[in-house]
C-alpha atoms as a PDB file:
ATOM      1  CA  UNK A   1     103.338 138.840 130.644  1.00  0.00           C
ATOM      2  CA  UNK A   2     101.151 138.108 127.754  1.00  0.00           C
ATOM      3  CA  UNK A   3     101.316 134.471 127.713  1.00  0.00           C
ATOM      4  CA  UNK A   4      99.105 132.788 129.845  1.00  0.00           C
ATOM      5  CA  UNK A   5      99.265 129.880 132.070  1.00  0.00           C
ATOM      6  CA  UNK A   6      98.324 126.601 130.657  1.00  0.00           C
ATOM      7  CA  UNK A   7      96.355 124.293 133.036  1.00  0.00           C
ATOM      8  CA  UNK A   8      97.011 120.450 132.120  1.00  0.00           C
ATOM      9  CA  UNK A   9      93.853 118.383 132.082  1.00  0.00           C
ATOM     10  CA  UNK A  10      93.565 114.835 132.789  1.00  0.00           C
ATOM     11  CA  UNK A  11      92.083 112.846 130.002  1.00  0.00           C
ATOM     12  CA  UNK A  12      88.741 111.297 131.004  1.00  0.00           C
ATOM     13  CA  UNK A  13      88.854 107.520 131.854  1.00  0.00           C
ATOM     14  CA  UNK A  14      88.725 104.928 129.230  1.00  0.00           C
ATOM     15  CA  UNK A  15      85.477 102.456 129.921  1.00  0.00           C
ATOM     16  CA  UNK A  16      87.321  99.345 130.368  1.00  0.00           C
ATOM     17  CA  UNK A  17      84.809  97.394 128.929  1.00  0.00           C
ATOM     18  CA  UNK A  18      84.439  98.638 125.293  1.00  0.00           C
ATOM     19  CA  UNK A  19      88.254  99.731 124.768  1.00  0.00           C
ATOM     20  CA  UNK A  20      89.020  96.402 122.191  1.00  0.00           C
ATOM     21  CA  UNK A  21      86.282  97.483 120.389  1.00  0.00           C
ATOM     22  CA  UNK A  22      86.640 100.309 119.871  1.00  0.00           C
ATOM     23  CA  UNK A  23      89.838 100.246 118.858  1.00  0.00           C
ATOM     24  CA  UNK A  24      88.753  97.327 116.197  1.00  0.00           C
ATOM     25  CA  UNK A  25      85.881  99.715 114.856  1.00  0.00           C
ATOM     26  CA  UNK A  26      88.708 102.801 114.769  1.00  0.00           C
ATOM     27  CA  UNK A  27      90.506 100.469 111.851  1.00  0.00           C
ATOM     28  CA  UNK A  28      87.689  99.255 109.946  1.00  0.00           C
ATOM     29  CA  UNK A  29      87.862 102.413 107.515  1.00  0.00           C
ATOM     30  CA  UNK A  30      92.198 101.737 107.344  1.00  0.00           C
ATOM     31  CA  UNK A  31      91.241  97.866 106.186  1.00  0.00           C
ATOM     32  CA  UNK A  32      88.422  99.015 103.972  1.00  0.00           C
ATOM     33  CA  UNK A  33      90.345 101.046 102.183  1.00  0.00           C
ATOM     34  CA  UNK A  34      92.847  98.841 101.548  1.00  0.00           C
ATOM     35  CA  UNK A  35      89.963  96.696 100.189  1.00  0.00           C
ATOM     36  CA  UNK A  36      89.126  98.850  98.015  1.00  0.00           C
ATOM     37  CA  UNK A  37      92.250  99.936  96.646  1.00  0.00           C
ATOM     38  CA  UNK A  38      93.138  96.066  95.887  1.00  0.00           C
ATOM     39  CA  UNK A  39      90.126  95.935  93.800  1.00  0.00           C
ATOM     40  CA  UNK A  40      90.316  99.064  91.933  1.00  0.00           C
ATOM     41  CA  UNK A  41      94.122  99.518  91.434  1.00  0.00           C
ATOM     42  CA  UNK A  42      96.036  96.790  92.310  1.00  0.00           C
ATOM     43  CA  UNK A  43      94.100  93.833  90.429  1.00  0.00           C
ATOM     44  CA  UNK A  44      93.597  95.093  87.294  1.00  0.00           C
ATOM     45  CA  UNK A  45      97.022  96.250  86.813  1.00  0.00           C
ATOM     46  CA  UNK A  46      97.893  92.669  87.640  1.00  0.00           C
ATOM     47  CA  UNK A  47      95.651  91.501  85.000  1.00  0.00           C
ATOM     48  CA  UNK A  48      96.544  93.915  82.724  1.00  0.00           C
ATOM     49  CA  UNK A  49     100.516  92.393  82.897  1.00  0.00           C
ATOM     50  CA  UNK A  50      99.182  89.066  82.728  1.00  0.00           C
ATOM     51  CA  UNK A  51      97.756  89.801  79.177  1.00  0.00           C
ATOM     52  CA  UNK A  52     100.760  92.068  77.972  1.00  0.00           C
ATOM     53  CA  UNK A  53     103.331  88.380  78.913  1.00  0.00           C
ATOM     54  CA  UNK A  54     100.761  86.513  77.684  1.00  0.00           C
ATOM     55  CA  UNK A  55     100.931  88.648  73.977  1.00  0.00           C
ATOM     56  CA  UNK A  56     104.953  88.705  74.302  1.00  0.00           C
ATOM     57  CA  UNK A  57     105.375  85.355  74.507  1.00  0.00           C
ATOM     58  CA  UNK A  58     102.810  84.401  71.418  1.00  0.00           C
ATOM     59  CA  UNK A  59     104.831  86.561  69.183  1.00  0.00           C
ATOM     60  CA  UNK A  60     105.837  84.996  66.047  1.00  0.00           C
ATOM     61  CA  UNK A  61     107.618  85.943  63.050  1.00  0.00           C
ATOM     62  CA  UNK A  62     105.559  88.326  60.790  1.00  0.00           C
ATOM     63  CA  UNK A  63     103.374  89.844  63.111  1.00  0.00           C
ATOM     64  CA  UNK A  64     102.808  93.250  62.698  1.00  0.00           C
ATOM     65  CA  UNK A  65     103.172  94.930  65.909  1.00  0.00           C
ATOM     66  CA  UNK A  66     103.081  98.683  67.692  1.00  0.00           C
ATOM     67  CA  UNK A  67     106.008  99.454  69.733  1.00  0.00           C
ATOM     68  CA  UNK A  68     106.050 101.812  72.704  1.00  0.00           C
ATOM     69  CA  UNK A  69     107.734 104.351  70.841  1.00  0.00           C
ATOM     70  CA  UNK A  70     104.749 104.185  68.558  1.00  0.00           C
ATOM     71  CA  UNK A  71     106.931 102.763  65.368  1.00  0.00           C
ATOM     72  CA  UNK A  72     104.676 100.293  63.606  1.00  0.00           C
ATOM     73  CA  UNK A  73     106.478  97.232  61.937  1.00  0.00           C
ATOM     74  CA  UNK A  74     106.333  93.291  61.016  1.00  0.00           C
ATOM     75  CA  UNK A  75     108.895  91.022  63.050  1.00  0.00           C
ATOM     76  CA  UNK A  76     111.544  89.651  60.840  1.00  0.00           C
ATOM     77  CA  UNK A  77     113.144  87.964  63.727  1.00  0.00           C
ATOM     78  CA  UNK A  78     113.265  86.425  66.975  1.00  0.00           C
ATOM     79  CA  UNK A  79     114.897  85.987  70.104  1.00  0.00           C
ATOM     80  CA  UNK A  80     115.029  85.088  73.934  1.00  0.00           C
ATOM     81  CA  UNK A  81     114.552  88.873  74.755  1.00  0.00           C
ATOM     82  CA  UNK A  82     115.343  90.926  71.385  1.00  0.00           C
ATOM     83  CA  UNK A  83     112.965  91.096  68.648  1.00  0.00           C
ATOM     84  CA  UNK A  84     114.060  92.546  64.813  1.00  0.00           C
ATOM     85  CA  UNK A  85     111.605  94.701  63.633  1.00  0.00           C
ATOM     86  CA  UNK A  86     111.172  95.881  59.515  1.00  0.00           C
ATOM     87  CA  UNK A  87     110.264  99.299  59.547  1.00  0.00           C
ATOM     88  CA  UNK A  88     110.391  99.613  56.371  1.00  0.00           C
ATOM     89  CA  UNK A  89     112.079  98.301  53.295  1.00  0.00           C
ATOM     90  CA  UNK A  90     115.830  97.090  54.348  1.00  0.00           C
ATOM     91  CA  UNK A  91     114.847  99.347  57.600  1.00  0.00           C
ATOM     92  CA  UNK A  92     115.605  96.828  60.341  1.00  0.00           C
ATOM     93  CA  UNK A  93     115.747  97.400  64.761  1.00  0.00           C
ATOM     94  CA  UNK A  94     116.219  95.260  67.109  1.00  0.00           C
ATOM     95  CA  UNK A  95     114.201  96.252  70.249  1.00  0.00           C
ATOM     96  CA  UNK A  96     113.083  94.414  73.637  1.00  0.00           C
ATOM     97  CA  UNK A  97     109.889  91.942  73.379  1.00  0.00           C
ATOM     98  CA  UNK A  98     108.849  94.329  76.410  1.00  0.00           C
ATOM     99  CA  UNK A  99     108.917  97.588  73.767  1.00  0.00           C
ATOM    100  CA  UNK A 100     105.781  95.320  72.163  1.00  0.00           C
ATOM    101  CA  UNK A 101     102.885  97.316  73.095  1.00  0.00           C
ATOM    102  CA  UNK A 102     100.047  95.897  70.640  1.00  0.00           C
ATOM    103  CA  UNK A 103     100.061  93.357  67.911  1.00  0.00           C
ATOM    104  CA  UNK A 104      97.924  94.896  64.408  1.00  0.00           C
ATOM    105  CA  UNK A 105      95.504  92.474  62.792  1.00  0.00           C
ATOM    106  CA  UNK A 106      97.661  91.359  59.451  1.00  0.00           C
ATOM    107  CA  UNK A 107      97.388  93.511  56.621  1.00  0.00           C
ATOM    108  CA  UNK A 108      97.734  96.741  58.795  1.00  0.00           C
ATOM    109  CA  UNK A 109     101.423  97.400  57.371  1.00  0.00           C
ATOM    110  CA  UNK A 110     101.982  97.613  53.956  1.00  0.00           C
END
C-alpha cells in the first residue's frame, strides 16, 4: 500500500572497445597511492631502523646512552642482547640493546 513498485533497469551497454582501459585508468589512483605511501611512510621508517641497528651494534663499553624509559646511564657491560647500564654510583641494570634509544656525546653523565 505505501510501498511502491520498483522497476529494474538494464544497465547501459559497455563500449567494447574502451572497457581495458578503462578499467586500467579506474586503478591508477589505487597504485598511486600506494606510491605515495611507500615514499612517505614506509621508507623512512625503514631507514630510520637501519640507523637505530646500525647505533646498537657500535655500542661499546662506556658510552653514555638514553634508554627508552628515558634513564640516562654509561654501559659498564656487554652482551649478545643484554647491556649493564650504571645509573648511578653502584646503581647497575641490565636492559635489552633494543631499550638503547640514543647514545649522549661523552661527558653528558657525570
Amino acid at each position: 500500500m505505501f510501498i511502491s513498485t520498483a522497476f529494474a533497469q538494464t544497465a547501459p551497454a559497455a563500449a567494447a572497445s574502451g572497457g581495458m582501459e578503462s578499467s586500467l585508468m579506474s586503478m591508477l589512483p589505487l597504485i598511486l597511492m600506494f606510491v605515495v605511501l611507500y615514499f612517505v611512510m614506509i621508507r623512512p621508517q625503514m631507514k630510520k631502523q637501519k640507523e637505530h641497528r646500525a647505533m646498537i651494534e657500535a655500542l661499546a663499553k662506556g658510552d653514555e646512552v638514553v634508554t627508552a624509559g628515558g634513564m640516562i646511564g654509561k654501559i659498564s657491560k656487554l652482551g649478545e642482547s643484554y647491556v649493564g647500564v650504571e645509573l648511578a654510583q653502584g646503581v647497575e641494570v641490565q636492559l635489552q640493546r633494543s631499550a638503547v634509544v640514543q647514545v649522549l656525546p661523552k661527558g653528558t653523565v657525570k
